[in-house]
PDB file of N, CA and C in Angstrom:
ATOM      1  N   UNK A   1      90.812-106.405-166.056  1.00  0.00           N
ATOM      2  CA  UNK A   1      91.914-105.622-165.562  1.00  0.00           C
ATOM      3  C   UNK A   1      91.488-104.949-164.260  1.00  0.00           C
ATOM      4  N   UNK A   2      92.115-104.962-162.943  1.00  0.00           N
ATOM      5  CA  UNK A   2      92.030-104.564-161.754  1.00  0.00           C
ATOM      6  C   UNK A   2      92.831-102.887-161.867  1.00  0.00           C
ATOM      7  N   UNK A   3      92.112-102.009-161.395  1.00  0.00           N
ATOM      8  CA  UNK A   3      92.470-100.711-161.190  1.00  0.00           C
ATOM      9  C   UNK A   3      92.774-100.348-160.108  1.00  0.00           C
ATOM     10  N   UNK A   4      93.474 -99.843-159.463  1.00  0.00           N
ATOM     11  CA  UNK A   4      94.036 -99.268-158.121  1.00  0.00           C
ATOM     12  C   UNK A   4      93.636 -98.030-157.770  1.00  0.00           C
ATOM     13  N   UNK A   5      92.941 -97.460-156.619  1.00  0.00           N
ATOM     14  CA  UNK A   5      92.604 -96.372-156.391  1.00  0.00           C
ATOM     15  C   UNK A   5      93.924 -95.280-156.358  1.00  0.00           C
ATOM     16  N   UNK A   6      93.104 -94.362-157.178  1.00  0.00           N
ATOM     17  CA  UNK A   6      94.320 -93.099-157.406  1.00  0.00           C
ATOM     18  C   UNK A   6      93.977 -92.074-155.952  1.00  0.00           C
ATOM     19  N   UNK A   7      95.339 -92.299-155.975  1.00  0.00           N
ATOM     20  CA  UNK A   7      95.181 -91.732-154.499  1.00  0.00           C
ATOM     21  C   UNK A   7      95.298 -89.916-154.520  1.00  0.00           C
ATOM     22  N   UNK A   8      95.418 -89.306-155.725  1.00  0.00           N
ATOM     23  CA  UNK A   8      95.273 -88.487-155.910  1.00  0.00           C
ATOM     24  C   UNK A   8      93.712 -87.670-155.587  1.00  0.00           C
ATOM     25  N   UNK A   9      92.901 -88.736-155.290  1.00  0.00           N
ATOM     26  CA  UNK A   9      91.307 -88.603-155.138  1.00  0.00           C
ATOM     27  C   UNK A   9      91.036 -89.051-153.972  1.00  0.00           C
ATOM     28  N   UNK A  10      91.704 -88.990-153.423  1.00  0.00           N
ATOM     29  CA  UNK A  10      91.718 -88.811-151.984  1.00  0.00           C
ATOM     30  C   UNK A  10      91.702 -87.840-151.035  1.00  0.00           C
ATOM     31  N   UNK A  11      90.315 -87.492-150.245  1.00  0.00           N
ATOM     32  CA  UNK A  11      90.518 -85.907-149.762  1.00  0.00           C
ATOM     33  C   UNK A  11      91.663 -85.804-148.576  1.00  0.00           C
ATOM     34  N   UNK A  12      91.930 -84.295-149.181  1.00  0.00           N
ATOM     35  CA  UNK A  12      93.479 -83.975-148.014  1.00  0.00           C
ATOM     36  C   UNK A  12      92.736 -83.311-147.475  1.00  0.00           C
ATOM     37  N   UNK A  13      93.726 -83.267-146.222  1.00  0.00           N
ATOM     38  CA  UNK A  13      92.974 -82.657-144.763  1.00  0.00           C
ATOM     39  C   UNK A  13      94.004 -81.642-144.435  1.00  0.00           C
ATOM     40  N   UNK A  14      93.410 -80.396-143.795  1.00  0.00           N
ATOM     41  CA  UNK A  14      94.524 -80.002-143.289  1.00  0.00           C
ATOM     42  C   UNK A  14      95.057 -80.147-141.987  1.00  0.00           C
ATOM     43  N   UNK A  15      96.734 -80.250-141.322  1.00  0.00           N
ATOM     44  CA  UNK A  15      96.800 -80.309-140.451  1.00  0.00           C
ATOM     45  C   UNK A  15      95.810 -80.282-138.947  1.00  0.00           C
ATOM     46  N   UNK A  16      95.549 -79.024-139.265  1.00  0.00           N
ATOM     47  CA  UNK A  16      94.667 -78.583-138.047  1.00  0.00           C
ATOM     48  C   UNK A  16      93.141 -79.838-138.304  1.00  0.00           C
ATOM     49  N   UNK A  17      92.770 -80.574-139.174  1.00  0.00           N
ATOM     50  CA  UNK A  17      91.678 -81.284-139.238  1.00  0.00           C
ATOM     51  C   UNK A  17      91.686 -82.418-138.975  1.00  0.00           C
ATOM     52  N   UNK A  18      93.448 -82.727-139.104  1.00  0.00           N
ATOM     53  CA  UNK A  18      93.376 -84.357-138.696  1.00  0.00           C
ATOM     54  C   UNK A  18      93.585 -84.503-137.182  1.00  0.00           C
ATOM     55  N   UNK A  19      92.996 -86.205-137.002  1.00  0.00           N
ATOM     56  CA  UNK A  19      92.116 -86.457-135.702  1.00  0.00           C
ATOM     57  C   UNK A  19      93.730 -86.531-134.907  1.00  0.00           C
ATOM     58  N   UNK A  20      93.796 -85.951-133.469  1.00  0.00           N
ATOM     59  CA  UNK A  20      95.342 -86.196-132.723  1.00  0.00           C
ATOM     60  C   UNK A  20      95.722 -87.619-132.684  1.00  0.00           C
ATOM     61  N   UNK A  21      97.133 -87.822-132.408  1.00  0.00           N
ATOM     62  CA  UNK A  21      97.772 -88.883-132.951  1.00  0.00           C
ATOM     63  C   UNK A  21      97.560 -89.470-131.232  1.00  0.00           C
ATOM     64  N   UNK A  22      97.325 -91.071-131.368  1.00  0.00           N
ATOM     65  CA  UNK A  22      96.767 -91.910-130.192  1.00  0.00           C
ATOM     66  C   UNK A  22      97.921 -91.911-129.083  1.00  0.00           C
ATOM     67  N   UNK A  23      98.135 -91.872-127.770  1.00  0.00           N
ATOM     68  CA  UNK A  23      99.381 -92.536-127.018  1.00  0.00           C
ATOM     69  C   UNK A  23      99.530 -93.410-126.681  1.00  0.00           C
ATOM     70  N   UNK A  24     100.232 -94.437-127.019  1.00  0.00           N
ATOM     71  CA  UNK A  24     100.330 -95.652-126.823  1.00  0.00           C
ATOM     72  C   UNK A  24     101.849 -96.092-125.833  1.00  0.00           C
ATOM     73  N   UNK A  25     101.405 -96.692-124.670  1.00  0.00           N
ATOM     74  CA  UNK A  25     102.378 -96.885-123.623  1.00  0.00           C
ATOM     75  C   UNK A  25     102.392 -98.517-123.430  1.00  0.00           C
ATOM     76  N   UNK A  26     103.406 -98.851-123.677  1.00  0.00           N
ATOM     77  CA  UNK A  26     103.697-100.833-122.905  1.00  0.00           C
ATOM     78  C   UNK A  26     103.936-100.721-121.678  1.00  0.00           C
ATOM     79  N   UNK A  27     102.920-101.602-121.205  1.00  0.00           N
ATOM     80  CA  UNK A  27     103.653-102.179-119.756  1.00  0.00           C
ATOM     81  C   UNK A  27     103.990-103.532-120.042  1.00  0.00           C
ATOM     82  N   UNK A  28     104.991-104.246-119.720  1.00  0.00           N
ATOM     83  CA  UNK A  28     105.132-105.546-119.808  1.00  0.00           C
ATOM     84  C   UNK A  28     105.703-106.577-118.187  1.00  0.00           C
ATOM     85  N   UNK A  29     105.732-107.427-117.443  1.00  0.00           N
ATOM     86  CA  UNK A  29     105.551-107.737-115.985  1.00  0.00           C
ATOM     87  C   UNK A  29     106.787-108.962-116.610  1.00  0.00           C
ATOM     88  N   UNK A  30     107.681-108.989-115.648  1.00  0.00           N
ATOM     89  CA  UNK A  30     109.045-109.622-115.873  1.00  0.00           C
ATOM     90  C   UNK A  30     109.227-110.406-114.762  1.00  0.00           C
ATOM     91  N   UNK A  31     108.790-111.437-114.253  1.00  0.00           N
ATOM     92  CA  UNK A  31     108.731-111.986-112.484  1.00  0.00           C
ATOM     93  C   UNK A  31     110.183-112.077-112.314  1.00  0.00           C
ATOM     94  N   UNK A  32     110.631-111.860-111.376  1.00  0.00           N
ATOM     95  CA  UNK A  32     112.052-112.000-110.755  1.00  0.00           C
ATOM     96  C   UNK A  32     111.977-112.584-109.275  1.00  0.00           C
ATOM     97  N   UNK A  33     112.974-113.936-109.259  1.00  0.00           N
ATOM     98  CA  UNK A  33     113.412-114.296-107.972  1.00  0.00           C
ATOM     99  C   UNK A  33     114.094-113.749-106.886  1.00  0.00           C
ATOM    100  N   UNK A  34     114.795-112.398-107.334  1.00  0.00           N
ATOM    101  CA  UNK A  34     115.670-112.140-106.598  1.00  0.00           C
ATOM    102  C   UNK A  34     115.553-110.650-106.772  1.00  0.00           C
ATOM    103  N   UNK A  35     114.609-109.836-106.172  1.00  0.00           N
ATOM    104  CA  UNK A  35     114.297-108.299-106.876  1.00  0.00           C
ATOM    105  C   UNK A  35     115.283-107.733-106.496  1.00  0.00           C
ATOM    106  N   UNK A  36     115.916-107.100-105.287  1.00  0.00           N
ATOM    107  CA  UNK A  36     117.383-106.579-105.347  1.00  0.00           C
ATOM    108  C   UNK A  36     118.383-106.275-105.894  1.00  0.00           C
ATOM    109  N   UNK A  37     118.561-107.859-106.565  1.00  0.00           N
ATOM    110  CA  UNK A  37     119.934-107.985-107.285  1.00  0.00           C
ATOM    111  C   UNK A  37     119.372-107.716-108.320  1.00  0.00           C
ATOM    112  N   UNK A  38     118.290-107.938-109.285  1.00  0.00           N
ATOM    113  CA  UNK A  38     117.857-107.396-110.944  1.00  0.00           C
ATOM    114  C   UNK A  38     118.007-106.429-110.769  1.00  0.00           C
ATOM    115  N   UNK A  39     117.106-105.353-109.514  1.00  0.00           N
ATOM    116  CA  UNK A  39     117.314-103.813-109.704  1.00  0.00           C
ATOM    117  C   UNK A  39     119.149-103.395-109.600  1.00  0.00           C
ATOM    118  N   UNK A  40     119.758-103.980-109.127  1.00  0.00           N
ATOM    119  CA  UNK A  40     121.107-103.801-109.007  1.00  0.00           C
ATOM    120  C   UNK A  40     121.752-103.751-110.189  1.00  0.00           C
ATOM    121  N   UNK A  41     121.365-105.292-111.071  1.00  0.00           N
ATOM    122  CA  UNK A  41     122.071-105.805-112.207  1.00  0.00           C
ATOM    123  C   UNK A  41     121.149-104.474-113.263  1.00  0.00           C
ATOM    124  N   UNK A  42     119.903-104.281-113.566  1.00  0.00           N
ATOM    125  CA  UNK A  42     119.682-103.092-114.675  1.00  0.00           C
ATOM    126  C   UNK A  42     120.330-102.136-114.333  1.00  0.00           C
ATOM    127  N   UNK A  43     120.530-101.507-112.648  1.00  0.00           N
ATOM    128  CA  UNK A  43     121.252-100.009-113.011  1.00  0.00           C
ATOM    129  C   UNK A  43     122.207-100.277-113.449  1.00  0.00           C
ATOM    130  N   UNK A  44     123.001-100.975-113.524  1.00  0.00           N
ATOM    131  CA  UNK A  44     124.173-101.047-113.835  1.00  0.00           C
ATOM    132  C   UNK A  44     124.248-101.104-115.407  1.00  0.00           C
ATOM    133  N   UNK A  45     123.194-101.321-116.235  1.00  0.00           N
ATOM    134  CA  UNK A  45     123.196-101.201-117.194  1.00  0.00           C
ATOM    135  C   UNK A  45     122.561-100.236-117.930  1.00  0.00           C
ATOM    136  N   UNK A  46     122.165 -99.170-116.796  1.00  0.00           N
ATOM    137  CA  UNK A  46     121.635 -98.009-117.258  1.00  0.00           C
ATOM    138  C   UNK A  46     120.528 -97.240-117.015  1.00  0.00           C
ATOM    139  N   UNK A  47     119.299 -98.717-116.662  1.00  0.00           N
ATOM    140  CA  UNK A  47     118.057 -98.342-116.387  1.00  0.00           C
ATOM    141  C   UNK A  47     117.944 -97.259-115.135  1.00  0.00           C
ATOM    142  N   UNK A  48     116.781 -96.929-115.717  1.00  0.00           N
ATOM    143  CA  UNK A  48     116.005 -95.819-114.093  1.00  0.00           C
ATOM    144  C   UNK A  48     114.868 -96.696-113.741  1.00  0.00           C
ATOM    145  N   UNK A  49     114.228 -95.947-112.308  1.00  0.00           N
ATOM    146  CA  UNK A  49     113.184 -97.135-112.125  1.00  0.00           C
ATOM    147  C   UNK A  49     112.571 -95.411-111.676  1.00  0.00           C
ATOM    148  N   UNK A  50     111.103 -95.730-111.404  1.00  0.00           N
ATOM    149  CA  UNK A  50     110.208 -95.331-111.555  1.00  0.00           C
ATOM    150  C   UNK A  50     109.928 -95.424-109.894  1.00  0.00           C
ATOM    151  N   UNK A  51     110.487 -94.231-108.787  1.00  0.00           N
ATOM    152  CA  UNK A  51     110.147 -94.519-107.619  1.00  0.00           C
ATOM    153  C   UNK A  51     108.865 -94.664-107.275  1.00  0.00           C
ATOM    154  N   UNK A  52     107.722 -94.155-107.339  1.00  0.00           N
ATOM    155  CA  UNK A  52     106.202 -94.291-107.943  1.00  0.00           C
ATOM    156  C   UNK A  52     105.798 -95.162-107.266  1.00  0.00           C
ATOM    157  N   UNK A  53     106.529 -96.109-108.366  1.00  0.00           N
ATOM    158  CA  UNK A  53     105.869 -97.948-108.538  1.00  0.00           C
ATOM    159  C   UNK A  53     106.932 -98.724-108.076  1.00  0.00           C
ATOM    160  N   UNK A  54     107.956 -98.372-107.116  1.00  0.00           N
ATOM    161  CA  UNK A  54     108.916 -99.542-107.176  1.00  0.00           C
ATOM    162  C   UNK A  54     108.852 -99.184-104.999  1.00  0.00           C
ATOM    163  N   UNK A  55     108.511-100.694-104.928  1.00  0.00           N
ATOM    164  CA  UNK A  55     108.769-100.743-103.383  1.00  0.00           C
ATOM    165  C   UNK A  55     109.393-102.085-103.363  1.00  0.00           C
ATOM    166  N   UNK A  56     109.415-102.690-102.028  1.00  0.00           N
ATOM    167  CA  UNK A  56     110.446-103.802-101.642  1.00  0.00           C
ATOM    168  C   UNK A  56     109.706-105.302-102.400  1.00  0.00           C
ATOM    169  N   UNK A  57     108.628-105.220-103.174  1.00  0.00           N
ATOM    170  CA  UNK A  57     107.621-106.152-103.396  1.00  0.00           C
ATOM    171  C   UNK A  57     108.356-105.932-105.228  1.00  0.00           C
ATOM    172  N   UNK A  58     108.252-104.704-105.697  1.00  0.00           N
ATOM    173  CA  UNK A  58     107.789-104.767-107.184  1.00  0.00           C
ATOM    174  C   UNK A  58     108.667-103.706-107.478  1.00  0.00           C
ATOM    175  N   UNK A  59     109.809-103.603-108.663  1.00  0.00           N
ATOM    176  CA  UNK A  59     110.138-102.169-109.323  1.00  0.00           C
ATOM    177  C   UNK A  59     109.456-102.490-110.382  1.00  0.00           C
ATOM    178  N   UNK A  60     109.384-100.714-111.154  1.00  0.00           N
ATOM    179  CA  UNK A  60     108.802-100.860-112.335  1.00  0.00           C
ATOM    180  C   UNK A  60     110.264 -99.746-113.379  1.00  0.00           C
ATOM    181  N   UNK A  61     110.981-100.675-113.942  1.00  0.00           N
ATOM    182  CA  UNK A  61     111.584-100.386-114.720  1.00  0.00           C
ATOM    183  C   UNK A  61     111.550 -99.492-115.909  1.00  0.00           C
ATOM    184  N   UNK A  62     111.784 -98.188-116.336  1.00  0.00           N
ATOM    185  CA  UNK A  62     111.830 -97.248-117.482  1.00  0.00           C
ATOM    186  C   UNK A  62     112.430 -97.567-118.136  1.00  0.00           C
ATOM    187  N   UNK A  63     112.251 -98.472-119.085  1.00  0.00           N
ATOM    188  CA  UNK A  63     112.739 -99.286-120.378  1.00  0.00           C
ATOM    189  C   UNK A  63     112.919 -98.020-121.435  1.00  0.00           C
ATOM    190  N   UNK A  64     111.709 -96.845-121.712  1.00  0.00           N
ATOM    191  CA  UNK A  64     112.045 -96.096-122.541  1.00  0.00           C
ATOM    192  C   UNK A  64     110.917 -95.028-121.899  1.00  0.00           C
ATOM    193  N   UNK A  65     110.711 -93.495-122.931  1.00  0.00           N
ATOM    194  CA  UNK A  65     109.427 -92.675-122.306  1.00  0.00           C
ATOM    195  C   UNK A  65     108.352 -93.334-122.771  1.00  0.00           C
ATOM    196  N   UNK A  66     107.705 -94.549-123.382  1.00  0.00           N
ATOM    197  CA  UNK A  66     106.340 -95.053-123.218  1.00  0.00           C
ATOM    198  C   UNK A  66     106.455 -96.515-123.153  1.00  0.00           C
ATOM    199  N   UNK A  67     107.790 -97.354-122.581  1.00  0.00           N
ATOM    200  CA  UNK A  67     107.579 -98.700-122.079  1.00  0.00           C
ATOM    201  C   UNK A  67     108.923 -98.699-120.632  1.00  0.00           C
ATOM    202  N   UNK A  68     107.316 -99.729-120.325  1.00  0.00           N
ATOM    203  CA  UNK A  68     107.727 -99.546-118.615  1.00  0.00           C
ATOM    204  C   UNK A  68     108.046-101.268-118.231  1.00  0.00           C
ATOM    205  N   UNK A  69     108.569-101.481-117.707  1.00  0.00           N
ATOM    206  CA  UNK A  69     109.090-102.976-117.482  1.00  0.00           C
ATOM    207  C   UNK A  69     108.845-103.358-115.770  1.00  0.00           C
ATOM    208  N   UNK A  70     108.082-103.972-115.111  1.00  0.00           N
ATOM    209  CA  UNK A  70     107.112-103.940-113.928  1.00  0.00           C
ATOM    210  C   UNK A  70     108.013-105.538-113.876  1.00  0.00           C
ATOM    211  N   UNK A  71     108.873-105.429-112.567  1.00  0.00           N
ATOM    212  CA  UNK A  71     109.590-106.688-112.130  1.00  0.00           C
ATOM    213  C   UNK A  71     109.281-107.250-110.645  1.00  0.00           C
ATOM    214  N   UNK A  72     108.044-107.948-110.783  1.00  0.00           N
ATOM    215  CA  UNK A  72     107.329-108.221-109.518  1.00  0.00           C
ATOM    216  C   UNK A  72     108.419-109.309-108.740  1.00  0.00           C
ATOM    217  N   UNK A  73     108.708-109.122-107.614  1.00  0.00           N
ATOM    218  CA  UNK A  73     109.502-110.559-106.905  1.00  0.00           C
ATOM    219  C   UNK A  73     108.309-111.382-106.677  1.00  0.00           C
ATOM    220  N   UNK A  74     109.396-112.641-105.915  1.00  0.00           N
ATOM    221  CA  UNK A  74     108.322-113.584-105.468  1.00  0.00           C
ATOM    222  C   UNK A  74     107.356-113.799-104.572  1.00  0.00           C
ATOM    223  N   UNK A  75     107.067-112.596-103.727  1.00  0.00           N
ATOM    224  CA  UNK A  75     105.698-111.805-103.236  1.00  0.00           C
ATOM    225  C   UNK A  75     104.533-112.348-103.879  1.00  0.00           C
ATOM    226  N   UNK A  76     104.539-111.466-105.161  1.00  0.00           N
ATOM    227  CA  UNK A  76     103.797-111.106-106.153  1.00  0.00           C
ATOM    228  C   UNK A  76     103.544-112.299-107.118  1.00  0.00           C
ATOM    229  N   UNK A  77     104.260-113.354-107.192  1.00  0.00           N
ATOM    230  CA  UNK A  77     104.536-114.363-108.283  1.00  0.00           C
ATOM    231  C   UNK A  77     104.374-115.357-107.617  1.00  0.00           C
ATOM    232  N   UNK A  78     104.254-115.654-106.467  1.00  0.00           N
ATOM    233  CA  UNK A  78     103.567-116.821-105.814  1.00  0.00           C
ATOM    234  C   UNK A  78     102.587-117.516-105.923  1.00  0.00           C
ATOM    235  N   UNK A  79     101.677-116.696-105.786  1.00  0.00           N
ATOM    236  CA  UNK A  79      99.846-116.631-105.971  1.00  0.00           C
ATOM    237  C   UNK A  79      99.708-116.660-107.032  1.00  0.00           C
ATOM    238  N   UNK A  80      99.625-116.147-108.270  1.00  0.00           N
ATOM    239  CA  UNK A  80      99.650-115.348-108.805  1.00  0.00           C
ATOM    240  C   UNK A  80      99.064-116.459-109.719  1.00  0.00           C
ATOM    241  N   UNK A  81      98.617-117.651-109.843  1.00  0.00           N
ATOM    242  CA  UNK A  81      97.661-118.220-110.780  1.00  0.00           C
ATOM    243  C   UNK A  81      96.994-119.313-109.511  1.00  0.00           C
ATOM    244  N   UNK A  82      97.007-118.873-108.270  1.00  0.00           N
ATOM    245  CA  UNK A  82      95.862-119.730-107.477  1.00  0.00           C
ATOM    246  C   UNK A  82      94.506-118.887-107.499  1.00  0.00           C
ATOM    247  N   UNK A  83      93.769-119.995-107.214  1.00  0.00           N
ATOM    248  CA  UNK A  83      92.136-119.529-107.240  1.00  0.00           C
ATOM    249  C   UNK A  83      92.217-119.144-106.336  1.00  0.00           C
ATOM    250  N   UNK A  84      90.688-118.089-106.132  1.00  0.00           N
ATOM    251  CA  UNK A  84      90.558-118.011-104.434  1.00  0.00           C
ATOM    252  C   UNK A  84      89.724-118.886-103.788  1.00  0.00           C
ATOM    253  N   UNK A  85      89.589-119.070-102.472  1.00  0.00           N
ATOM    254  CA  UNK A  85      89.164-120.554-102.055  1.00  0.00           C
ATOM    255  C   UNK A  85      87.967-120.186-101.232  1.00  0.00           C
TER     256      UNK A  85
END
């Protein structure tokens, strides 16, 4: 017969002892042909962008407060699996 740990025997901690909770942020990179018109087409659906990180090359989209959506044009997506020579 297999027994299951009683979790009653498990030491409690108090608040103040447990370790702080981790922050965890997504970035995720979305290549776009046409950066203008995407940044055009998300506001329109709501998004903010992140003046920061967004120039004529790359916005970086505020999907939520810890995921960020990074929409490189074709600048950026050209190269972007050549070696260097």
């Amino acid at each position: 017969m297999i027994h299951a740990p009683r979790f009653s025997s498990l030491p409690v901690r108090h608040p103040s002892q447990r370790s702080p909770a981790i922050a965890i942020q997504i970035f995720v990179n979305r290549p776009v042909k046409d950066l203008p018109r995407s940044v055009g087409f998300f506001a329109q659906l709501g998004f903010t962008f992140n003046q920061q990180f967004t120039n004529e090359n790359a916005a970086c989209m505020i999907a939520s407060e810890d995921i960020f959506v990074k929409l490189p044009g074709p600048v950026h997506t050209s190269d972007a699996g050549a070696l260097p020579t």
